[in-house]
PDB file of N, CA and C in Angstrom:
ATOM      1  N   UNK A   1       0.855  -1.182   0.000  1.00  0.00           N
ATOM      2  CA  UNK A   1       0.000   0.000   0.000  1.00  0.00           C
ATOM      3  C   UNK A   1       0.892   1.233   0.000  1.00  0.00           C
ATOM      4  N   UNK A   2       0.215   2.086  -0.440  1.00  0.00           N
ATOM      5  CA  UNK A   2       1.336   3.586  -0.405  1.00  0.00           C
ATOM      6  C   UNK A   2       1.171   4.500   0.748  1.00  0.00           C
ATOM      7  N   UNK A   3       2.056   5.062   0.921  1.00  0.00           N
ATOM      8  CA  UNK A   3       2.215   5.821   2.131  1.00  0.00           C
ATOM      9  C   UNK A   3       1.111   6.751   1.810  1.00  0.00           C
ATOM     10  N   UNK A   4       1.352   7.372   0.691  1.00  0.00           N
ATOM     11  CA  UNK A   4       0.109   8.751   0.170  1.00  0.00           C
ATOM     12  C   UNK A   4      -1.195   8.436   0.457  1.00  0.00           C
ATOM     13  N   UNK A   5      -1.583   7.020   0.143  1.00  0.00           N
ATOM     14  CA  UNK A   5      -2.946   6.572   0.481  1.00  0.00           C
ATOM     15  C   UNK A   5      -3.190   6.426   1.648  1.00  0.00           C
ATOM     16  N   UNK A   6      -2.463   5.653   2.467  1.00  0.00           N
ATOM     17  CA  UNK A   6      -2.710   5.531   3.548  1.00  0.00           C
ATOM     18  C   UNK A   6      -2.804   7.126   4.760  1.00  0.00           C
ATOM     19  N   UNK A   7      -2.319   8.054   4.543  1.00  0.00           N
ATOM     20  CA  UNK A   7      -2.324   9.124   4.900  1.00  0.00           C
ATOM     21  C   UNK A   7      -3.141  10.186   4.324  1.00  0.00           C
ATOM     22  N   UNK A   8      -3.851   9.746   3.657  1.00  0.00           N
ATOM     23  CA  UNK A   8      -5.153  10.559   2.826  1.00  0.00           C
ATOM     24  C   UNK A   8      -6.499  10.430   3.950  1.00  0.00           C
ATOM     25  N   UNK A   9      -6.570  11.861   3.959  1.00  0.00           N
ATOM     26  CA  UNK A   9      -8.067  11.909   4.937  1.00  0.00           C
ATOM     27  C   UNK A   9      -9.287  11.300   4.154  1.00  0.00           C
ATOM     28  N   UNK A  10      -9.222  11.396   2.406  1.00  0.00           N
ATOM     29  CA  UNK A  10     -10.497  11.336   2.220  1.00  0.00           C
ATOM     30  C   UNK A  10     -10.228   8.935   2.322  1.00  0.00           C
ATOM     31  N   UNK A  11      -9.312   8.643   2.295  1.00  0.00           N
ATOM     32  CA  UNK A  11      -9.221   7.612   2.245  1.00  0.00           C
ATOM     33  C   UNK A  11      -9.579   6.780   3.411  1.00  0.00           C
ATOM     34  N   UNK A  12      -9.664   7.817   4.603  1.00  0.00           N
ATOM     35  CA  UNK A  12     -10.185   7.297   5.849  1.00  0.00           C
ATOM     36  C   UNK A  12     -11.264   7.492   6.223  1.00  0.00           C
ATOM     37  N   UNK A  13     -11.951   8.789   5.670  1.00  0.00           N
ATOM     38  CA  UNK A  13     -13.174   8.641   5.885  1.00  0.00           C
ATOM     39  C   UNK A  13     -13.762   7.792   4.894  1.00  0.00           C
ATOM     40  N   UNK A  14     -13.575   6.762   3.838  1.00  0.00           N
ATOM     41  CA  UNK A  14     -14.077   6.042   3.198  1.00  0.00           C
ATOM     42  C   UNK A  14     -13.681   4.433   3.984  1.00  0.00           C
ATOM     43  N   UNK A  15     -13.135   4.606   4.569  1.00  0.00           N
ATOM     44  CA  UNK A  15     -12.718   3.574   5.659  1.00  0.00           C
ATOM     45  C   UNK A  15     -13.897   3.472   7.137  1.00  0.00           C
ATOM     46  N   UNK A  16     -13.963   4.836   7.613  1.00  0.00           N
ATOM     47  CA  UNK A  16     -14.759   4.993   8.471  1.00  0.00           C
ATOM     48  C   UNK A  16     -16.227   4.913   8.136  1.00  0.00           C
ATOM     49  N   UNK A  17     -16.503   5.177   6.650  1.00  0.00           N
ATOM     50  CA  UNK A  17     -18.430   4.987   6.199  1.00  0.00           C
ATOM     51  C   UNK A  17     -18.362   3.387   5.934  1.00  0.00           C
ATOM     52  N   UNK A  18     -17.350   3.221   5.603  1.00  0.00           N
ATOM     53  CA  UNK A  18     -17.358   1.643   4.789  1.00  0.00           C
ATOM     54  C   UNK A  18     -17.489   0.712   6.155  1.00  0.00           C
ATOM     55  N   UNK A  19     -16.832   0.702   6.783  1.00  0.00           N
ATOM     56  CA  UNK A  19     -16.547  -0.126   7.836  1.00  0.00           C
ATOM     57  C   UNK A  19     -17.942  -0.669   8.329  1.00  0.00           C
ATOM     58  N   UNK A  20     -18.797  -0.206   9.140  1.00  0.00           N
ATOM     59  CA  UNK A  20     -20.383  -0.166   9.655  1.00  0.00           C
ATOM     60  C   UNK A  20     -20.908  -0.839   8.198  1.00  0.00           C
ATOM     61  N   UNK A  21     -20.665  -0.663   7.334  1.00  0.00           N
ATOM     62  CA  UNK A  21     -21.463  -1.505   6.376  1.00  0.00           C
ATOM     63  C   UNK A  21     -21.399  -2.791   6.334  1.00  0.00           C
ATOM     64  N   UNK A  22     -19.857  -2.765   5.966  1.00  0.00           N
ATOM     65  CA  UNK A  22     -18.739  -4.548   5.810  1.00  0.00           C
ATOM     66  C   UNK A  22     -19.177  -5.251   7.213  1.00  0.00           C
ATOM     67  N   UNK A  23     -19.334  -4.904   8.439  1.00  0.00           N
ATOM     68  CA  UNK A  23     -19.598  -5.424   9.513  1.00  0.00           C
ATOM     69  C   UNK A  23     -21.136  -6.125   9.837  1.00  0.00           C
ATOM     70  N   UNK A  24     -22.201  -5.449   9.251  1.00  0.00           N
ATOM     71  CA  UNK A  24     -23.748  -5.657   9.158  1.00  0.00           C
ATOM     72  C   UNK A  24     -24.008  -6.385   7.938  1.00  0.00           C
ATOM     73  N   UNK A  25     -22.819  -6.906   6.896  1.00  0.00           N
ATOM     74  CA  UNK A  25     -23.342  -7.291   5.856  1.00  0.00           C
ATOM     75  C   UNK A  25     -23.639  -8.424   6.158  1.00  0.00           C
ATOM     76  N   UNK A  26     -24.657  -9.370   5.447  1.00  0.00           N
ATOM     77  CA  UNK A  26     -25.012 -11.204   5.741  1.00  0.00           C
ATOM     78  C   UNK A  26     -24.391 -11.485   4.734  1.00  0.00           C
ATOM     79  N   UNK A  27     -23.501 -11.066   3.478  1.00  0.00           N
ATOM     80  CA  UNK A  27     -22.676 -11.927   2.782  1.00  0.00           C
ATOM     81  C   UNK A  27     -21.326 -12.182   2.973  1.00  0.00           C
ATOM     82  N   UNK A  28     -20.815 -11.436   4.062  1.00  0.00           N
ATOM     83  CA  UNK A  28     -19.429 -11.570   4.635  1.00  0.00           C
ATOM     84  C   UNK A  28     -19.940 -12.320   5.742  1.00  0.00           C
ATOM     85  N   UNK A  29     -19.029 -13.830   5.995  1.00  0.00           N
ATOM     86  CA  UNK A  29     -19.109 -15.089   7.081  1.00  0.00           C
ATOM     87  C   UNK A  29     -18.905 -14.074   8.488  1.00  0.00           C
ATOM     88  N   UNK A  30     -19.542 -14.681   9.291  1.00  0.00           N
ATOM     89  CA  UNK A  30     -18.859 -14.146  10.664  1.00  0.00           C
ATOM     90  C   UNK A  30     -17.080 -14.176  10.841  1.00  0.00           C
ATOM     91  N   UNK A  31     -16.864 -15.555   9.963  1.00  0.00           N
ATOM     92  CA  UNK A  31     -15.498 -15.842  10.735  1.00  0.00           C
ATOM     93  C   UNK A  31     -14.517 -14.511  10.184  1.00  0.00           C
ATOM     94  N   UNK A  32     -15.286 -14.084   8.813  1.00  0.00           N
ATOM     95  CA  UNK A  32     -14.059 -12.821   8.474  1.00  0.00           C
ATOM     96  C   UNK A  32     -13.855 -12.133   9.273  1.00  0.00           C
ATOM     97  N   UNK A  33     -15.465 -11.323   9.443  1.00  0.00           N
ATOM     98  CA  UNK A  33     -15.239 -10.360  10.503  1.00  0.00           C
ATOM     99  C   UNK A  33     -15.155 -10.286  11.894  1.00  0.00           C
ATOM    100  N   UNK A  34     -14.800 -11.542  12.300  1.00  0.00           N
ATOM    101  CA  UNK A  34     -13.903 -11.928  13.271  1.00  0.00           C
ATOM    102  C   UNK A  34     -12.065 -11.762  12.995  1.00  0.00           C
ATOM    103  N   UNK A  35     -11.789 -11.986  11.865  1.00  0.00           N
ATOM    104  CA  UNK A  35     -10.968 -11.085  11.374  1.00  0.00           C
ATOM    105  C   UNK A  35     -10.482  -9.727  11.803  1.00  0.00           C
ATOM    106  N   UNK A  36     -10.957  -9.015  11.878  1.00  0.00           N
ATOM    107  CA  UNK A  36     -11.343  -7.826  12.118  1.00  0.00           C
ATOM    108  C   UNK A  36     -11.314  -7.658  13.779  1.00  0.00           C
ATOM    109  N   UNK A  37     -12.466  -8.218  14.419  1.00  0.00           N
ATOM    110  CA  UNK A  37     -12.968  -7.648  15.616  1.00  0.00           C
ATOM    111  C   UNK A  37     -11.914  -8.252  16.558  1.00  0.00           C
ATOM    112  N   UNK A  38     -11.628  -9.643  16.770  1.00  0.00           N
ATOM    113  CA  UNK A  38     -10.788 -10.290  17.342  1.00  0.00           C
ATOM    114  C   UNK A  38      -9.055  -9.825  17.743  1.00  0.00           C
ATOM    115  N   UNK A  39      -8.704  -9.570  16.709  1.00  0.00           N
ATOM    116  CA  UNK A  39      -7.160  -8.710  16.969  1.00  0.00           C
ATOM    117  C   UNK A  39      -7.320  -7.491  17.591  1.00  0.00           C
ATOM    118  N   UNK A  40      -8.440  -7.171  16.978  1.00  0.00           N
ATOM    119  CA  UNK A  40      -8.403  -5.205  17.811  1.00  0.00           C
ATOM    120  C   UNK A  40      -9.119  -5.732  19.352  1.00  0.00           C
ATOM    121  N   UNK A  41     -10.024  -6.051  19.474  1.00  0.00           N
ATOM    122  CA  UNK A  41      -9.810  -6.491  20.894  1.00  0.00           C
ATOM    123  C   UNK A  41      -9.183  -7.207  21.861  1.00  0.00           C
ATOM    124  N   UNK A  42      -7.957  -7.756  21.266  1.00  0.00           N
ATOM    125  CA  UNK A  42      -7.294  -8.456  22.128  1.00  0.00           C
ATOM    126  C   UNK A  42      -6.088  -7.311  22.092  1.00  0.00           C
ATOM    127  N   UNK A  43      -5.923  -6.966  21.108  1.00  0.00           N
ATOM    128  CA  UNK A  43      -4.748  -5.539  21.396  1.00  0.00           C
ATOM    129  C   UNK A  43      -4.920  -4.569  21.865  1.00  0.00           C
ATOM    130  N   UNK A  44      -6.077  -4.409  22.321  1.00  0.00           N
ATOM    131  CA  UNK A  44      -7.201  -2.847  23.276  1.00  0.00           C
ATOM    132  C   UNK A  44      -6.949  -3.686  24.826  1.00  0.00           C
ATOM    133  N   UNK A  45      -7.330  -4.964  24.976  1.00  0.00           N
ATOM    134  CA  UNK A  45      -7.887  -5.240  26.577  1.00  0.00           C
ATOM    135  C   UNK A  45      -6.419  -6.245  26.604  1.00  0.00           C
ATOM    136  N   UNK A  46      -5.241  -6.675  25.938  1.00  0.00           N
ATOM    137  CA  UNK A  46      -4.145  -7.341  26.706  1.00  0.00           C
ATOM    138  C   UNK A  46      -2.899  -6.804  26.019  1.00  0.00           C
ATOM    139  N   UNK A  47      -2.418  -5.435  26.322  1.00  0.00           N
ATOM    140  CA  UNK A  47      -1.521  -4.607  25.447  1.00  0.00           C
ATOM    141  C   UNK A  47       0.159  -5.232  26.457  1.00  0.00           C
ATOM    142  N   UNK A  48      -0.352  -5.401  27.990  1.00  0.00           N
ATOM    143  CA  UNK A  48       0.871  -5.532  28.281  1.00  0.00           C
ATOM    144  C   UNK A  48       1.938  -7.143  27.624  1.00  0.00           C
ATOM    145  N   UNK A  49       0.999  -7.872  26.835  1.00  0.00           N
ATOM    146  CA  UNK A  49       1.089  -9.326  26.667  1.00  0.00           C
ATOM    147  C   UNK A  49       1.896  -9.098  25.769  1.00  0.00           C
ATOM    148  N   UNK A  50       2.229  -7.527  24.906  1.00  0.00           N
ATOM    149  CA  UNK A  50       3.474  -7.174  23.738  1.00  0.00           C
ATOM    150  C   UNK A  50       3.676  -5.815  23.960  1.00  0.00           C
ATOM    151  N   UNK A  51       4.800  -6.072  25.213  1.00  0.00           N
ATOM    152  CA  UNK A  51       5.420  -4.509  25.512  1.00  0.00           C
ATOM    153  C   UNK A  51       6.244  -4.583  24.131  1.00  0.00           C
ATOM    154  N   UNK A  52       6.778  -5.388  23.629  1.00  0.00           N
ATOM    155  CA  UNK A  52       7.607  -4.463  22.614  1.00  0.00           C
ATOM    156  C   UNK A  52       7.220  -4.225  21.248  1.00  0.00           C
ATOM    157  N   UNK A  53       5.853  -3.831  21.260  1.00  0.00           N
ATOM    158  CA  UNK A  53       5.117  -3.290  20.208  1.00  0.00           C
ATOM    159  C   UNK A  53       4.937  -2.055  20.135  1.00  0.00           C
ATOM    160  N   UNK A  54       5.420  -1.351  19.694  1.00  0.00           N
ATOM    161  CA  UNK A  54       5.849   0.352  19.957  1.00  0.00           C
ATOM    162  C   UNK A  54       4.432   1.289  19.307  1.00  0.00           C
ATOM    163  N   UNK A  55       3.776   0.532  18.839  1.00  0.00           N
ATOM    164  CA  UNK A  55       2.136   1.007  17.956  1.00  0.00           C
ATOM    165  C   UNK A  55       1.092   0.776  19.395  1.00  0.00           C
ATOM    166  N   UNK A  56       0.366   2.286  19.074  1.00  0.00           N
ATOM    167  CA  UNK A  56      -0.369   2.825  20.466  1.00  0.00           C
ATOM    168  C   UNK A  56      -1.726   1.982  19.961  1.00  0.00           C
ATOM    169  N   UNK A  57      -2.504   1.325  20.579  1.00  0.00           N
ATOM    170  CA  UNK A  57      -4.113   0.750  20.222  1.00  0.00           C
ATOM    171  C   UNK A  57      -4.852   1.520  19.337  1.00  0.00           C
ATOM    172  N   UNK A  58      -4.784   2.695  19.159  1.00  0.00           N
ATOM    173  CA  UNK A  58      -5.709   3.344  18.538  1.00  0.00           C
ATOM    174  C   UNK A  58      -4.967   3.080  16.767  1.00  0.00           C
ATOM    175  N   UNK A  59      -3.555   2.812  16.767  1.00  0.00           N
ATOM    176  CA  UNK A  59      -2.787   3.266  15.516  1.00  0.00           C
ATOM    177  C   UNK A  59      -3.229   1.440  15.275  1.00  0.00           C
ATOM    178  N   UNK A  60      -3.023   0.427  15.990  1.00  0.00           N
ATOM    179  CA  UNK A  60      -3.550  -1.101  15.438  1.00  0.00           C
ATOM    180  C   UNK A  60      -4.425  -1.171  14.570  1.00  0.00           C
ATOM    181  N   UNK A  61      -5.917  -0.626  15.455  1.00  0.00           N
ATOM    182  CA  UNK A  61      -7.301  -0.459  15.200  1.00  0.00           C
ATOM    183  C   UNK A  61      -7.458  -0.066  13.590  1.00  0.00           C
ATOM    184  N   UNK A  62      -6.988   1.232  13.373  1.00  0.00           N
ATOM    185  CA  UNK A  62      -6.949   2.041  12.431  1.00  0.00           C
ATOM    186  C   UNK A  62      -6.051   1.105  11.431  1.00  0.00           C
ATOM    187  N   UNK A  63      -4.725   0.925  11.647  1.00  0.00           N
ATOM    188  CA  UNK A  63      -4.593  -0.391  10.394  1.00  0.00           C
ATOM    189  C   UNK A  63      -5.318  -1.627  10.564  1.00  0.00           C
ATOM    190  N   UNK A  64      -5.734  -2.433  11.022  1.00  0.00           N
ATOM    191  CA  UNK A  64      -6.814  -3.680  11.344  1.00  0.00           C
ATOM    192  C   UNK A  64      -8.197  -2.989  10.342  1.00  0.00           C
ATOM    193  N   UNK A  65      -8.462  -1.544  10.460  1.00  0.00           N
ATOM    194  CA  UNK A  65      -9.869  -1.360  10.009  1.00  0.00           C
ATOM    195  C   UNK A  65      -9.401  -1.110   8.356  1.00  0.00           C
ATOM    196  N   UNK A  66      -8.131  -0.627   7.733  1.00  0.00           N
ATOM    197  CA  UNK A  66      -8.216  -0.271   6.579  1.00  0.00           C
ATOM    198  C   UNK A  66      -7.432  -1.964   5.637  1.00  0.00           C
ATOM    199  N   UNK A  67      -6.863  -2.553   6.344  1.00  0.00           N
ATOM    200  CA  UNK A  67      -6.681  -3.911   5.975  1.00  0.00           C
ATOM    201  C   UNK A  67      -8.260  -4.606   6.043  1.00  0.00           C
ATOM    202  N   UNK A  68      -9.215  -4.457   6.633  1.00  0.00           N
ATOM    203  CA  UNK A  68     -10.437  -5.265   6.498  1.00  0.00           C
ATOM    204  C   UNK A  68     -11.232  -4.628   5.312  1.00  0.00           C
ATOM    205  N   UNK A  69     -11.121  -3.477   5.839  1.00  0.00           N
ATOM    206  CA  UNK A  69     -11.932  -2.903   4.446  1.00  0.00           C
ATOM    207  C   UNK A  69     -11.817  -3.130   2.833  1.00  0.00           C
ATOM    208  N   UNK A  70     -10.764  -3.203   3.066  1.00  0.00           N
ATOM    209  CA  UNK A  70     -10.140  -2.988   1.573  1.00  0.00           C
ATOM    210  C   UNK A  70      -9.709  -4.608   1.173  1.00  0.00           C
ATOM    211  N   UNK A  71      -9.550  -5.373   2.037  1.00  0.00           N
ATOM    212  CA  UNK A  71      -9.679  -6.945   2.073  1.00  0.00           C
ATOM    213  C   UNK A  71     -11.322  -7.823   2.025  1.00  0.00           C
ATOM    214  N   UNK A  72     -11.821  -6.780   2.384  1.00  0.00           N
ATOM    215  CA  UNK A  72     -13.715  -7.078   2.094  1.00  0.00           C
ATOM    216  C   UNK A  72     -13.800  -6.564   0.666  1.00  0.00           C
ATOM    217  N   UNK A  73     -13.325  -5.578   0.219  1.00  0.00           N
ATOM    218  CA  UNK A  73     -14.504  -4.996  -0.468  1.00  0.00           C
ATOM    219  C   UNK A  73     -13.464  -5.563  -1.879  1.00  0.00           C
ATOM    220  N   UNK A  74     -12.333  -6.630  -1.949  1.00  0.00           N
ATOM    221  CA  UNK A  74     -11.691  -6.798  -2.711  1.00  0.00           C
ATOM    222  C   UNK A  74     -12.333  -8.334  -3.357  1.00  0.00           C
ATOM    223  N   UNK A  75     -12.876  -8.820  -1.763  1.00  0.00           N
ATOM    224  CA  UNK A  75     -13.263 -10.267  -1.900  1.00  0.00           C
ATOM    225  C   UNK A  75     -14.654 -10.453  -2.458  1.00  0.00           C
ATOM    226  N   UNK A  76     -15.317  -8.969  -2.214  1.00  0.00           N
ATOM    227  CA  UNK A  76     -17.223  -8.950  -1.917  1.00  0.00           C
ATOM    228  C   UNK A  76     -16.818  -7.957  -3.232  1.00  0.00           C
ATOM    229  N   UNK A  77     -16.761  -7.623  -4.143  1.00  0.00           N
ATOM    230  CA  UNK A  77     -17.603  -6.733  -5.207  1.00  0.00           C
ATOM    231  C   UNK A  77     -18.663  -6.476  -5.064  1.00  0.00           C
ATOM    232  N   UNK A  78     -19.642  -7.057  -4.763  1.00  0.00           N
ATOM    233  CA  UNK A  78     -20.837  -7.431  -5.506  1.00  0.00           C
ATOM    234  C   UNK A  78     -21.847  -6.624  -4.226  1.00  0.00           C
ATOM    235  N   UNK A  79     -21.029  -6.118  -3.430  1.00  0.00           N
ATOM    236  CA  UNK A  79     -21.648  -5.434  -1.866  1.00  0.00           C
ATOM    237  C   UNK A  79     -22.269  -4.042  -2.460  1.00  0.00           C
ATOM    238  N   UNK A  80     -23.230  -3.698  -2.448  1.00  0.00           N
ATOM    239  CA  UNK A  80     -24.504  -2.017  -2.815  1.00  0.00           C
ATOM    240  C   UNK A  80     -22.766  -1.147  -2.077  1.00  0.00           C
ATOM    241  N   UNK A  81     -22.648  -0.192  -3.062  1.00  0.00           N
ATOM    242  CA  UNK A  81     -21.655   0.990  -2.531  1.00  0.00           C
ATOM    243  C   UNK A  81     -22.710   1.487  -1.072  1.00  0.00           C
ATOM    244  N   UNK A  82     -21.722   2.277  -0.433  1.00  0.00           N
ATOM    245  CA  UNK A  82     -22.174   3.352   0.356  1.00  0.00           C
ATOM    246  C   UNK A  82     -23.149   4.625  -0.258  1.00  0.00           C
ATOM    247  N   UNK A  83     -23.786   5.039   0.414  1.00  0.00           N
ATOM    248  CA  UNK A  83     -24.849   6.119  -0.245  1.00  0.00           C
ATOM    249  C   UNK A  83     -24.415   7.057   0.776  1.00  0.00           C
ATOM    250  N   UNK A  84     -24.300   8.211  -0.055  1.00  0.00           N
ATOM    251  CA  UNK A  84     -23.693   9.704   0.313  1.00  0.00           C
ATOM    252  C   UNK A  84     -24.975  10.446   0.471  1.00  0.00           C
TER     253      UNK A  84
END
């Protein structure tokens, strides 16, 4: 991925509308988005279990959410876009 993208506001707020969708969809399995939910909560509620992970919970989350997104919406085409 590129640094430019990844540091693009409008690329996160398409991360942040997308996300709530990919999560409520019934054509993505639970187990994906367990994918997803599973790492960020175990790196939010057991941070001391990898002191030498120098990435603050909030900076995980935020890559965990743009790796799912963009790993959903690569696998799911076929998902109704977001409505603006």
């Amino acid at each position: 991925m590129k640094w430019r993208r990844l540091l693009s506001f409008k690329r996160w707020r398409e991360v942040f509308t997308r996300l709530p969708r990919l999560l409520r969809a019934p054509e993505i399995p639970l187990w994906e988005k367990l994918l997803f939910a599973v790492p960020a909560l175990l790196y939010w509620v057991l941070p001391d279990v990898m002191p030498f992970m120098p990435i603050d919970d909030i900076g995980v989350t935020l890559l965990l959410m743009n790796w799912f997104v963009s790993r959903a919406e690569r696998k799911y085409p076929a998902l109704p876009p977001v409505s603006k």
